[in-house]
C-alpha atoms as a PDB file:
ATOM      1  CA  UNK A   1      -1.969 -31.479  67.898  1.00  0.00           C
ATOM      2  CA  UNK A   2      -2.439 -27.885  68.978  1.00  0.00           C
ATOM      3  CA  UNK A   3      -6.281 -26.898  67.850  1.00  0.00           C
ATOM      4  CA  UNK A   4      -4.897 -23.373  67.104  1.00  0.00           C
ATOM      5  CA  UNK A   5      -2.702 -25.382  64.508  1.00  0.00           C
ATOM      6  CA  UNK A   6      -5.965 -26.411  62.768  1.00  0.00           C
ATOM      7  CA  UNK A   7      -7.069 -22.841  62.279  1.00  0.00           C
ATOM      8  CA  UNK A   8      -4.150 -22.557  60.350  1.00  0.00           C
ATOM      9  CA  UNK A   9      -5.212 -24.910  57.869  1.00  0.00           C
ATOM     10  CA  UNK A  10      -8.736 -23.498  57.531  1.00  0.00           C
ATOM     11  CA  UNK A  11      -7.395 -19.998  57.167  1.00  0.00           C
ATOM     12  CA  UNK A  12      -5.225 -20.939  54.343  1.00  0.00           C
ATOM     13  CA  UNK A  13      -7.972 -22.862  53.082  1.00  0.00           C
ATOM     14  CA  UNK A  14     -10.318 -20.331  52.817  1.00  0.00           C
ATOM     15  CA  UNK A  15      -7.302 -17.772  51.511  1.00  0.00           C
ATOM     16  CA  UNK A  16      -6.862 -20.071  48.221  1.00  0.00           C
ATOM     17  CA  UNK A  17     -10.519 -19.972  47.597  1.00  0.00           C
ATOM     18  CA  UNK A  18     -11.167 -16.175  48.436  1.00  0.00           C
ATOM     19  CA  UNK A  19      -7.504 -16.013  45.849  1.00  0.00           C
ATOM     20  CA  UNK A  20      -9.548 -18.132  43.507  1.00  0.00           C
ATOM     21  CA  UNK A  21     -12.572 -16.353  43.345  1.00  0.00           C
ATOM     22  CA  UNK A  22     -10.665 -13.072  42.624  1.00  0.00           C
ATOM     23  CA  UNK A  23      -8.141 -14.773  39.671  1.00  0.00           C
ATOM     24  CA  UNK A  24     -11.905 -16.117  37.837  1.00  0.00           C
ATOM     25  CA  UNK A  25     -13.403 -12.327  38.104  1.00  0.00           C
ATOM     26  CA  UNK A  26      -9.922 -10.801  36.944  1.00  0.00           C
ATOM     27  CA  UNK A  27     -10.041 -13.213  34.089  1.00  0.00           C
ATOM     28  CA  UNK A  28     -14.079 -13.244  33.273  1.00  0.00           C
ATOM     29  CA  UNK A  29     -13.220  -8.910  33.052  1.00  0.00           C
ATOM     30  CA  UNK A  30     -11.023  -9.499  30.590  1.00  0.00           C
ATOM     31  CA  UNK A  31     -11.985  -8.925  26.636  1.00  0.00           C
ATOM     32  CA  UNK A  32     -12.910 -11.796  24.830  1.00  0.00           C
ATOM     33  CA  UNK A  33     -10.752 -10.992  21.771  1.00  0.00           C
ATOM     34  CA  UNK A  34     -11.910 -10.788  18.071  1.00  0.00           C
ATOM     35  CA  UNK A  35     -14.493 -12.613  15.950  1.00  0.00           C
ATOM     36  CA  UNK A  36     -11.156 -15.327  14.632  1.00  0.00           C
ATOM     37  CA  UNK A  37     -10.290 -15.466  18.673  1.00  0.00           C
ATOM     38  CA  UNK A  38     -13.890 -16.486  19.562  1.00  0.00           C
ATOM     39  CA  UNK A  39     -14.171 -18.483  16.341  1.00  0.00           C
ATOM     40  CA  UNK A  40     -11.150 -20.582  17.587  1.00  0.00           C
ATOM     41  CA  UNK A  41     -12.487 -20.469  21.374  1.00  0.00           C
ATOM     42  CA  UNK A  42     -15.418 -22.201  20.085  1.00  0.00           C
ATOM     43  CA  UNK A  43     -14.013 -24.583  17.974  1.00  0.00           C
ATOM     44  CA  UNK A  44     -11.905 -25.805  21.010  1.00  0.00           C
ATOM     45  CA  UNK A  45     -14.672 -25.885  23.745  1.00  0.00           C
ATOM     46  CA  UNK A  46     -16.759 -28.033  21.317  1.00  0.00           C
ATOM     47  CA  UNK A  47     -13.456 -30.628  20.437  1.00  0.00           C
ATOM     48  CA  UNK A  48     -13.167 -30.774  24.134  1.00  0.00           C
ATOM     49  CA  UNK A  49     -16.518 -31.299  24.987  1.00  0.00           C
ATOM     50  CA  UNK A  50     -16.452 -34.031  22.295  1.00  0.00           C
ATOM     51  CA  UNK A  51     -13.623 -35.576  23.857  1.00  0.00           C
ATOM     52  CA  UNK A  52     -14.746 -35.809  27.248  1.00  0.00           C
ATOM     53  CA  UNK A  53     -18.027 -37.314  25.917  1.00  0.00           C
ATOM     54  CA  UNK A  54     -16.213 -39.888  24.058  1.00  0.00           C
ATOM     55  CA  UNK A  55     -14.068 -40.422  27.506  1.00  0.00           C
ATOM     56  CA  UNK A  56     -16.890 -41.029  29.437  1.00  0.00           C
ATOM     57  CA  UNK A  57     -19.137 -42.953  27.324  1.00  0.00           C
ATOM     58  CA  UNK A  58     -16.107 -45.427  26.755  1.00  0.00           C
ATOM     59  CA  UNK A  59     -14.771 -45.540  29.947  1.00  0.00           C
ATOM     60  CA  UNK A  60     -18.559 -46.249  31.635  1.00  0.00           C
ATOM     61  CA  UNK A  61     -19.011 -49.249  29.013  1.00  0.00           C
ATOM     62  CA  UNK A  62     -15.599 -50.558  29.339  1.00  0.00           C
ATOM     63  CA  UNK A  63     -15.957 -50.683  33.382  1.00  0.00           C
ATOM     64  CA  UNK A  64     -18.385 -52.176  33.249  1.00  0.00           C
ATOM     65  CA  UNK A  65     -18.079 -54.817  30.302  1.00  0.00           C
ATOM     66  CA  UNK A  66     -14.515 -55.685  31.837  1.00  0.00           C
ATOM     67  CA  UNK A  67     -16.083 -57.116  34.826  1.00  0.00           C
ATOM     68  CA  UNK A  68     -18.589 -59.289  33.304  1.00  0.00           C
ATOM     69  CA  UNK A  69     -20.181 -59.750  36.593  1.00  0.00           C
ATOM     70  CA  UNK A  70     -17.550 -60.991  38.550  1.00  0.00           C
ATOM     71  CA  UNK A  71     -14.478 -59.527  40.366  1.00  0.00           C
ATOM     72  CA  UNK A  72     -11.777 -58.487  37.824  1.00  0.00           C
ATOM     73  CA  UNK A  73      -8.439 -60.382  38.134  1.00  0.00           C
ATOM     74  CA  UNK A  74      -5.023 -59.470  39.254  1.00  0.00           C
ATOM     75  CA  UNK A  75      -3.143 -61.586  36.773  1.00  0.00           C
ATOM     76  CA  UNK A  76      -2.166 -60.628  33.706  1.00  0.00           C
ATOM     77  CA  UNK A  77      -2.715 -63.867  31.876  1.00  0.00           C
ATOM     78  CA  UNK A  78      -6.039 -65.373  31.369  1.00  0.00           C
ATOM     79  CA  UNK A  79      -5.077 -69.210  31.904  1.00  0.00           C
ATOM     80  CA  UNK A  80      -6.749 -70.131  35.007  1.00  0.00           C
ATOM     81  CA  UNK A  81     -10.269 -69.352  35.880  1.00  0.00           C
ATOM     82  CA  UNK A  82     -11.188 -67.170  39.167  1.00  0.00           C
ATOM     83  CA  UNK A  83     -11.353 -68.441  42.574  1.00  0.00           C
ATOM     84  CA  UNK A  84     -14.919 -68.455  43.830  1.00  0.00           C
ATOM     85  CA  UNK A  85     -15.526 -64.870  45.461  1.00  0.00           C
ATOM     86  CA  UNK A  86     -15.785 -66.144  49.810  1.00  0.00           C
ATOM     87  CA  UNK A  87     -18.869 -63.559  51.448  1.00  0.00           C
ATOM     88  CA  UNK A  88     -17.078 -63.223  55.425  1.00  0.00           C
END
């Protein structure tokens, strides 16, 4: 691989971000509507931030409840018990 081929890849890189940066102070700049529009802003950032919460917490339990302790299995049925883990 040519190395000036890599500086390609940083260059864009570092275009998207720079593109990024300007799109979230174009958007920040923008009014932030009415009392209703905030009203319903609000109401949505806390059901989201409810959700996620609720996604987390559940998904942190259930990892590691599923588990038990043990390697999880690849099977779909539950009829034979695990091989022995093998350390090597």
């Amino acid at each position: 691989m040519d190395p000036n081929t890599a500086w390609f890849g940083v260059a864009g890189g570092l275009a998207a971000v720079a593109f990024a940066v300007v799109l979230i102070f174009l958007v920040l700049n923008k009014p932030t509507g009415n009392d209703r529009m905030r009203e319903i802003a609000a109401a949505i950032q806390e059901g989201a931030a409810a959700y996620l919460n609720r996604q987390y917490t559940s998904r942190s339990s259930s990892g590691s409840l599923s588990t038990g302790g043990r390697r999880p299995s690849t099977s779909s049925a539950r009829c034979c018990p695990l091989p022995p883990a093998t350390s090597g």
